[in-house]
Protein backbone atom coordinates (compact mmCIF):
# COMPACT_ATOMS: atom_id res chain seq x y z
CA UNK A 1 52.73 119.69 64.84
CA UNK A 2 54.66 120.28 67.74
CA UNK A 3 56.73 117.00 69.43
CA UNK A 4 57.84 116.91 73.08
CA UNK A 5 61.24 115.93 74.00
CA UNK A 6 61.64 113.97 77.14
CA UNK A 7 61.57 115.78 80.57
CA UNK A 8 59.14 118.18 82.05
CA UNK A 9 56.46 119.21 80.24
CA UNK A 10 58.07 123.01 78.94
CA UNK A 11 56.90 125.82 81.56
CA UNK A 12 54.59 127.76 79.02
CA UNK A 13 52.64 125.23 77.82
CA UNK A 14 52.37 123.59 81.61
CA UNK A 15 51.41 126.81 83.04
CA UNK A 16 49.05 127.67 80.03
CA UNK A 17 47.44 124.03 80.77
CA UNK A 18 47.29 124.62 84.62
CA UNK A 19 45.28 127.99 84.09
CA UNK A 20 42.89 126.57 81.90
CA UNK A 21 42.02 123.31 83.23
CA UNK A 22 42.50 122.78 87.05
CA UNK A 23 38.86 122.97 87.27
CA UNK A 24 36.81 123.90 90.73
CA UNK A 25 39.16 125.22 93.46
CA UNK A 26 37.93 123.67 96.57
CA UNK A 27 38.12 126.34 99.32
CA UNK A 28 39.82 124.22 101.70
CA UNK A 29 43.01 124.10 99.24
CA UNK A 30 45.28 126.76 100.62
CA UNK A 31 48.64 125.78 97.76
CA UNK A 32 47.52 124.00 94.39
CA UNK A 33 49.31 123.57 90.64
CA UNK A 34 51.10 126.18 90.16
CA UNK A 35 54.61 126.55 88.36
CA UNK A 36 57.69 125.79 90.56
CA UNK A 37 55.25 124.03 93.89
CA UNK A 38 56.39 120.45 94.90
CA UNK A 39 52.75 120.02 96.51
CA UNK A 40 49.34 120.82 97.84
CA UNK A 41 48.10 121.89 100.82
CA UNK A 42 44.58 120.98 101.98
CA UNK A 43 43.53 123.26 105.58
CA UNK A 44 41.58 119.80 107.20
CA UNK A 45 40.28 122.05 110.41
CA UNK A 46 41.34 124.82 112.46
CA UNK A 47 44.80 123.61 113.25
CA UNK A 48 45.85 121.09 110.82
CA UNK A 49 46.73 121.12 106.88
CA UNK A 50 47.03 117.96 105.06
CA UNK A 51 50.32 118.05 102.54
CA UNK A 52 50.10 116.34 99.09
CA UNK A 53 52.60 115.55 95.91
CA UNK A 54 53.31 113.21 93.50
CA UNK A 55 55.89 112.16 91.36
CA UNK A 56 57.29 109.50 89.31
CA UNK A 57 60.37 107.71 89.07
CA UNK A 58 61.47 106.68 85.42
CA UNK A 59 64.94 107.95 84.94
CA UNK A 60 66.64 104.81 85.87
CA UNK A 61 66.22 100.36 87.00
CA UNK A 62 68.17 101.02 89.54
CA UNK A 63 66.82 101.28 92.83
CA UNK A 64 63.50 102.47 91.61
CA UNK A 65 61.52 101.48 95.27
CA UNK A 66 64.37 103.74 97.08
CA UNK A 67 64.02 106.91 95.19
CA UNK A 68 60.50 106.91 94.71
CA UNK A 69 60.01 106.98 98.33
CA UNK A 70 63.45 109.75 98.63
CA UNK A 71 61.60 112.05 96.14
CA UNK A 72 58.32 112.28 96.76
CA UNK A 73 58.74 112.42 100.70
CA UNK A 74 61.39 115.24 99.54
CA UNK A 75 58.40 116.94 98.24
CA UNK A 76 55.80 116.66 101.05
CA UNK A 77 58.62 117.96 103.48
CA UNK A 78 59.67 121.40 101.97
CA UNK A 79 55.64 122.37 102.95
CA UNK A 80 57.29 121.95 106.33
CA UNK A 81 55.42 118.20 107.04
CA UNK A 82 56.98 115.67 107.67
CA UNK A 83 55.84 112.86 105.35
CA UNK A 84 54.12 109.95 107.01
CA UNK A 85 51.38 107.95 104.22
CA UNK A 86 53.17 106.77 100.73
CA UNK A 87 51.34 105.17 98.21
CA UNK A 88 52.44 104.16 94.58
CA UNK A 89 51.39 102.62 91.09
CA UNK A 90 53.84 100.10 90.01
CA UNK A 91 54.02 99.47 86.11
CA UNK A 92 56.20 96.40 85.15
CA UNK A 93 57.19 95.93 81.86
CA UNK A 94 56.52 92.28 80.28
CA UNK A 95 58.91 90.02 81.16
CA UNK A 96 59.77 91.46 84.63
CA UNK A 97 61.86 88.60 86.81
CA UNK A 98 59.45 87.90 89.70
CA UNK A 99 63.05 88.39 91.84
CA UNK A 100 63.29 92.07 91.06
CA UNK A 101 59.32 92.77 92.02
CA UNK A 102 60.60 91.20 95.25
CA UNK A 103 63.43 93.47 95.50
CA UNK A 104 60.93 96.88 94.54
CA UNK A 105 58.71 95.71 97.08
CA UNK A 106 61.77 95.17 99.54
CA UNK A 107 63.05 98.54 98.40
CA UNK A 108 59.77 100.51 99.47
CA UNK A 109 59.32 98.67 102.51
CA UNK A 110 62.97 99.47 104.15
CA UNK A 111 62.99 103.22 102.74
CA UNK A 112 59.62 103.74 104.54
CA UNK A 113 61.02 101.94 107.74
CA UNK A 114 63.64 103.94 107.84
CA UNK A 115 61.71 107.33 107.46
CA UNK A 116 59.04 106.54 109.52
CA UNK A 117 56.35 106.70 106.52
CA UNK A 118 53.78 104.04 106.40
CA UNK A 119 53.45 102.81 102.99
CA UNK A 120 49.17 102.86 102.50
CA UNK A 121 48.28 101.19 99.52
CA UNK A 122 48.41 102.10 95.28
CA UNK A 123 48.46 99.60 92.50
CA UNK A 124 50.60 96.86 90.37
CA UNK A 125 50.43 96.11 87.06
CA UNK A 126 52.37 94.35 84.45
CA UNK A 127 52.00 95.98 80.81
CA UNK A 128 53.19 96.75 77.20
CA UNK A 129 52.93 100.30 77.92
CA UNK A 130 56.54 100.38 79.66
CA UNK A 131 59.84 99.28 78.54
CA UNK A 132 61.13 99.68 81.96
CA UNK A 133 59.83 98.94 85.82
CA UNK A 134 58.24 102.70 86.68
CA UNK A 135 57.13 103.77 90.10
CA UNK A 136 54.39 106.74 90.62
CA UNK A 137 53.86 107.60 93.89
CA UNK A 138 51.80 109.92 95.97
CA UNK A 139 53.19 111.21 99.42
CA UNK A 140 50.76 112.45 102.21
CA UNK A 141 51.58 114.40 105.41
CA UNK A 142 49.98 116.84 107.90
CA UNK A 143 51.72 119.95 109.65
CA UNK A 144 49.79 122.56 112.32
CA UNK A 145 52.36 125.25 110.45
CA UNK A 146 52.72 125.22 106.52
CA UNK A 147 55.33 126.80 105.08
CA UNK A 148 54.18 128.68 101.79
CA UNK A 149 56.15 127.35 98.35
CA UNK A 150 55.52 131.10 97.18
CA UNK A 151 56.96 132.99 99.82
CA UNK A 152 60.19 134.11 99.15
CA UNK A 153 59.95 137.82 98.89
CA UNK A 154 62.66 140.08 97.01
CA UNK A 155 65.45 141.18 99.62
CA UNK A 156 65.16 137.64 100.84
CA UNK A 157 68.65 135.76 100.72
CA UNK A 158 68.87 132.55 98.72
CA UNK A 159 70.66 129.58 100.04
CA UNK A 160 71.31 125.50 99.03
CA UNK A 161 72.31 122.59 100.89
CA UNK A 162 75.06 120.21 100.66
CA UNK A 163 75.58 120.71 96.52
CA UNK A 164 74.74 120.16 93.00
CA UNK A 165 73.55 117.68 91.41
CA UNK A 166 74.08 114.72 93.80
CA UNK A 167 71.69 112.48 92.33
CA UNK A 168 72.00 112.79 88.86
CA UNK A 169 76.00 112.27 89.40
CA UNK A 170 75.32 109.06 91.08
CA UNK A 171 73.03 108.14 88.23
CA UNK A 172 75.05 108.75 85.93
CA UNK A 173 78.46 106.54 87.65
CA UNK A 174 76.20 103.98 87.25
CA UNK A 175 74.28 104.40 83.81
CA UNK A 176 77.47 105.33 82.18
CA UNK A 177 79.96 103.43 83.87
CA UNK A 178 81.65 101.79 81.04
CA UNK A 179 82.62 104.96 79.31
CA UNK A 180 83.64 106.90 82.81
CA UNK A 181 85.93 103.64 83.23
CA UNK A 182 88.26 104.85 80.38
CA UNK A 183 88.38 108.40 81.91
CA UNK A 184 88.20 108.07 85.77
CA UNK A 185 89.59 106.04 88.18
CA UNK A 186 87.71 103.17 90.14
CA UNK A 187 87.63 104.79 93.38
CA UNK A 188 86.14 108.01 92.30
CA UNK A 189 83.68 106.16 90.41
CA UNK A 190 82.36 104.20 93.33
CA UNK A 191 82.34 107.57 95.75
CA UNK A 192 80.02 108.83 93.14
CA UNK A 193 77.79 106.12 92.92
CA UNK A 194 77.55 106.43 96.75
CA UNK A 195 76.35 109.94 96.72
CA UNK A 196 72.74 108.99 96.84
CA UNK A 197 73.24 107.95 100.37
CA UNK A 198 76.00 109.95 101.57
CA UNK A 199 75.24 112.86 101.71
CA UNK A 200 72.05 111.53 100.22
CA UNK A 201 69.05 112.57 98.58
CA UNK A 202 66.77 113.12 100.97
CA UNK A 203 66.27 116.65 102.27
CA UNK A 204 63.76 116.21 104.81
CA UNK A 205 65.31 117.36 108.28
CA UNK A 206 66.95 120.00 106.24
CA UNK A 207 63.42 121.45 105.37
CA UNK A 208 62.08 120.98 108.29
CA UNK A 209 65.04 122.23 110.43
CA UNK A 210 64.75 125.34 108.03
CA UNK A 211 61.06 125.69 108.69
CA UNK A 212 61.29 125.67 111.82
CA UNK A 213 64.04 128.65 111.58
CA UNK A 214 62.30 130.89 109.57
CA UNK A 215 62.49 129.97 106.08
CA UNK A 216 60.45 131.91 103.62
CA UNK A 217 59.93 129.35 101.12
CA UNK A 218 61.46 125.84 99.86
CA UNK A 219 61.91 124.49 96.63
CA UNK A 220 63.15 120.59 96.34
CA UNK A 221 65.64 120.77 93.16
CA UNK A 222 65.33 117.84 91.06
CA UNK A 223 65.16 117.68 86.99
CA UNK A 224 66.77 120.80 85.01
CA UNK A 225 69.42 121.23 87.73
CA UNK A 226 69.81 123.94 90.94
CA UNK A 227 69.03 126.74 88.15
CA UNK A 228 65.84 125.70 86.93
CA UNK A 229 64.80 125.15 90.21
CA UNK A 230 65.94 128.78 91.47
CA UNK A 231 63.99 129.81 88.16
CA UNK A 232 60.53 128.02 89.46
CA UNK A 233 60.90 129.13 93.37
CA UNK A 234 61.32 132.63 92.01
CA UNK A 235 58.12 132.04 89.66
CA UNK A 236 55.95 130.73 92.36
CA UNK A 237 56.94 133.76 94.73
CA UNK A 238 56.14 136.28 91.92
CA UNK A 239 59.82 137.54 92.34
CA UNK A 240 63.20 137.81 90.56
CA UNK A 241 66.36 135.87 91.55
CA UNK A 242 69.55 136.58 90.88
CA UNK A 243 72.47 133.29 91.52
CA UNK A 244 76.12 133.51 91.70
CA UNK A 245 77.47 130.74 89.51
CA UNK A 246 80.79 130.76 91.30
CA UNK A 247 78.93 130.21 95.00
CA UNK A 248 77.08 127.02 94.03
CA UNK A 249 78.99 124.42 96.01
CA UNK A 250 79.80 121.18 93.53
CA UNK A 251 81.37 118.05 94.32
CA UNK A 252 84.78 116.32 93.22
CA UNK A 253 83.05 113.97 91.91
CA UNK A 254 80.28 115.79 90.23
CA UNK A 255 83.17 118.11 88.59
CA UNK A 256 84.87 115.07 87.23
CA UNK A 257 81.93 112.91 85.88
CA UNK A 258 80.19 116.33 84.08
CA UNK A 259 83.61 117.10 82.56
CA UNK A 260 83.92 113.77 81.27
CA UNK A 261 80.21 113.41 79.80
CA UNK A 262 80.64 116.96 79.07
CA UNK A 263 77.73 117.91 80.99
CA UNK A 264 76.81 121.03 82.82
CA UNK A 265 76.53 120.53 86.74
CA UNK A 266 74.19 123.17 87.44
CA UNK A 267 71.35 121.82 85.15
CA UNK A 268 71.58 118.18 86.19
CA UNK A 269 68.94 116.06 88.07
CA UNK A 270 69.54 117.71 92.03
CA UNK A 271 67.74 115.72 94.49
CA UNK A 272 69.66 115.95 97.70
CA UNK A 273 70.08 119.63 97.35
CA UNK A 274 67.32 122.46 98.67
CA UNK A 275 67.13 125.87 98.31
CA UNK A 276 65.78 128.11 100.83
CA UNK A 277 64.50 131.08 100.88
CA UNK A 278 64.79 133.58 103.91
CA UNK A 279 64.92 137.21 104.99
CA UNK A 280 68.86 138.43 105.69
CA UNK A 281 68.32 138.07 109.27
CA UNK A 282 67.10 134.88 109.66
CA UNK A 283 70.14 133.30 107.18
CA UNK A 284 72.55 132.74 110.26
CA UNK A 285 69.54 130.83 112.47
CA UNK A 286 68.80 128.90 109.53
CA UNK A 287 72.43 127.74 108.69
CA UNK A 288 72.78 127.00 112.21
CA UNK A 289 69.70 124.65 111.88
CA UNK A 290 71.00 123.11 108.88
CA UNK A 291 74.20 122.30 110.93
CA UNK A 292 72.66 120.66 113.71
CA UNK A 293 70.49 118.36 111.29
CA UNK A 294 74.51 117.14 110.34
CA UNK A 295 74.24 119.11 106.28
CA UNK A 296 75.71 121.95 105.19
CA UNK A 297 74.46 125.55 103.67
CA UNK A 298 75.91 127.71 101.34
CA UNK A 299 74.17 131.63 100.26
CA UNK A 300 74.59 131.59 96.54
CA UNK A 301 72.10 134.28 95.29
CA UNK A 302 68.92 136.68 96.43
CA UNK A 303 65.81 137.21 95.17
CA UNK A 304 64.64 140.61 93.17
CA UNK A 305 62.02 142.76 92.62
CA UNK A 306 61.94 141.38 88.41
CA UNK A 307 64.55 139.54 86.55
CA UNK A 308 65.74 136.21 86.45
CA UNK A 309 69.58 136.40 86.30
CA UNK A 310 72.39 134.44 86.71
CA UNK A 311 75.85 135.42 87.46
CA UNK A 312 78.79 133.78 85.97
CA UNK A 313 82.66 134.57 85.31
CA UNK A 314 81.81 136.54 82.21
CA UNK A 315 79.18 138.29 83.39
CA UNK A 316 75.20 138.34 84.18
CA UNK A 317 72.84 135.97 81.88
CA UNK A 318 69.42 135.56 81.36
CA UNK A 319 68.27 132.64 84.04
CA UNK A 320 65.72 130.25 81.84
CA UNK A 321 63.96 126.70 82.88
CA UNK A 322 66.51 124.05 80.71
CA UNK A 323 66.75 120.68 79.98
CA UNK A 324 68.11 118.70 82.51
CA UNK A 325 71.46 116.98 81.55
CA UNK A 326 70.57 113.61 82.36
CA UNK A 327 67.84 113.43 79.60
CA UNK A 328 70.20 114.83 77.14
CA UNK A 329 72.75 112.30 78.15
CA UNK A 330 70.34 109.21 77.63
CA UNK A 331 68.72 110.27 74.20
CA UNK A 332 71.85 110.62 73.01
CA UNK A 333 73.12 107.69 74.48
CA UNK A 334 70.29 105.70 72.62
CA UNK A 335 67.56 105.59 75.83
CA UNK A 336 64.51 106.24 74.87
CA UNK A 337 63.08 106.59 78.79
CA UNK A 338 61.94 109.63 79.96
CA UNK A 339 63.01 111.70 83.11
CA UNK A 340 60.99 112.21 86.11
């Protein structure tokens, strides 16, 4: 009998069980499951379209209120809405301090301030069934001008913000500190634990600046790393993607953590970083955009025809869905929590 490892579910079996069992397709839904989409999108009337997702955070204790919020409002805003309605199920482990509820709760209520999201409602629980507080939450918001998660089109030109792997580096300055101690020095360490807020992990005036310039598509990268993301916006369009290795912008401080944990930059948890997808004459109006929103833009690939291909130093690979780093780090570090 086949055994899943931890991470996403693998993209054959997912897209086999999305196929077979999403049931009735209501005809209002105008995006549902499909391989490589961040979220739904419901048509309400004439002029308005009601944006969905869901995700969970379980890849770390650490600031679990904050980056549930980050990452599913991430999700709701490269549909080109800006996210407004959270809610979220909140499974405590037995045990739990009553102080850190208080800080979860403080955590969501700030993060929503701050974005302007009104936090709705969901559930609490305390149970066996965790080893480890975990946050699911669901992200609503409504837009009179959806951008489509499968519409990058070959020719288009394919573009990423600020850099790889932002979040997972400051993850992993914090869940490995003690060994990145030996190897790096203090000051580096804390720059990369800062990287969740600066630049940060939230994408959403990127997206919406871009959607607003003429984007063809958006894709939120998160677990598996910028590649498996270009991988699943290239599988929702229907398309081939080619990306240059070399052109993917990374951070000092993402380049010194992965060499130390010996990890590979480009398939590690991503929030913070979007692609874009756009026609070639739309790429200066949407770097432009991307500038005014105070982020950055880099073209590192284009999509095809067919093929998914990646171009390194030695040549041009085969571009596949992978596990993302972080997992592999923390089952072989002992953990035995899964990745979001």
């Amino acid at each position: 009998m086949t055994k899943l490892g931890s991470g996403k579910i693998p993209p054959e079996l997912l897209g086999a069980l999305l196929g077979q069992y999403t049931g009735r397709i209501d005809p209002a839904l105008r995006l549902g499951p499909r391989l490589g989409t961040d979220a739904a999108v419901i048509q309400v009337d004439s002029s308005q379209f009601l944006v969905l997702a869901a995700d969970p955070i379980t890849f770390t204790t650490h600031r679990v209120g904050w980056y549930a919020v980050h990452v599913n409002a991430n999700d709701v805003a490269v549909c080109g809405a800006r996210p407004r309605w959270f809610l979220c199920t909140l499974l405590l482990p037995e045990g739990t301090e009553v102080s850190m509820v208080e800080e979860i709760f403080r955590e969501l209520h700030t993060t929503c301030e701050a974005l302007g999201i009104s936090l709705v409602g969901g559930h609490t629980e305390v149970t066996a069934a965790v080893s480890q507080p975990t946050i699911a939450g669901t992200m609503a918001g409504v837009t009179r001008h959806p951008i489509a998660a499968d519409g990058a089109r070959p020719g288009d030109v394919l573009l990423c913000t600020k850099g790889v792997a932002i979040e997972g580096t400051s993850i992993l300055a914090v869940e490995f500190a003690p060994n990145l101690r030996q190897q790096i020095d203090m000051e580096t360490l804390q720059r990369a634990r800062s990287l969740a807020t600066e630049p940060g992990i939230s994408i959403v005036q990127e997206a919406l600046a871009a959607a607003e310039a003429g984007a063809s598509a958006l894709h939120d990268v998160t677990e598996g790393g910028i590649l498996t993301a270009a991988w699943e916006l290239a599988t929702a369009s229907r398309c081939g993607v080619q990306v240059d290795l070399d052109a993917i912008p990374v951070l000092p401080e993402t380049e010194q953590i992965a060499r130390a944990l010996r990890a590979d930059p480009y398939r590690l948890l991503g929030s913070g970083c979007l692609l874009i997808a756009c026609p070639p004459d739309r790429v200066h109006a949407i770097e432009n955009a991307i500038r005014e929103v105070g982020s950055t833009s880099t073209p590192i690939g284009r999509f095809l025809e067919s093929g998914m291909l990646v171009k390194t130093t030695t040549g041009v690979e085969e571009l596949t869905p992978c596990e993302d780093e972080l997992a592999r780090l923390l089952a072989n570090a002992g953990h035995q929590d899964d990745v979001a």
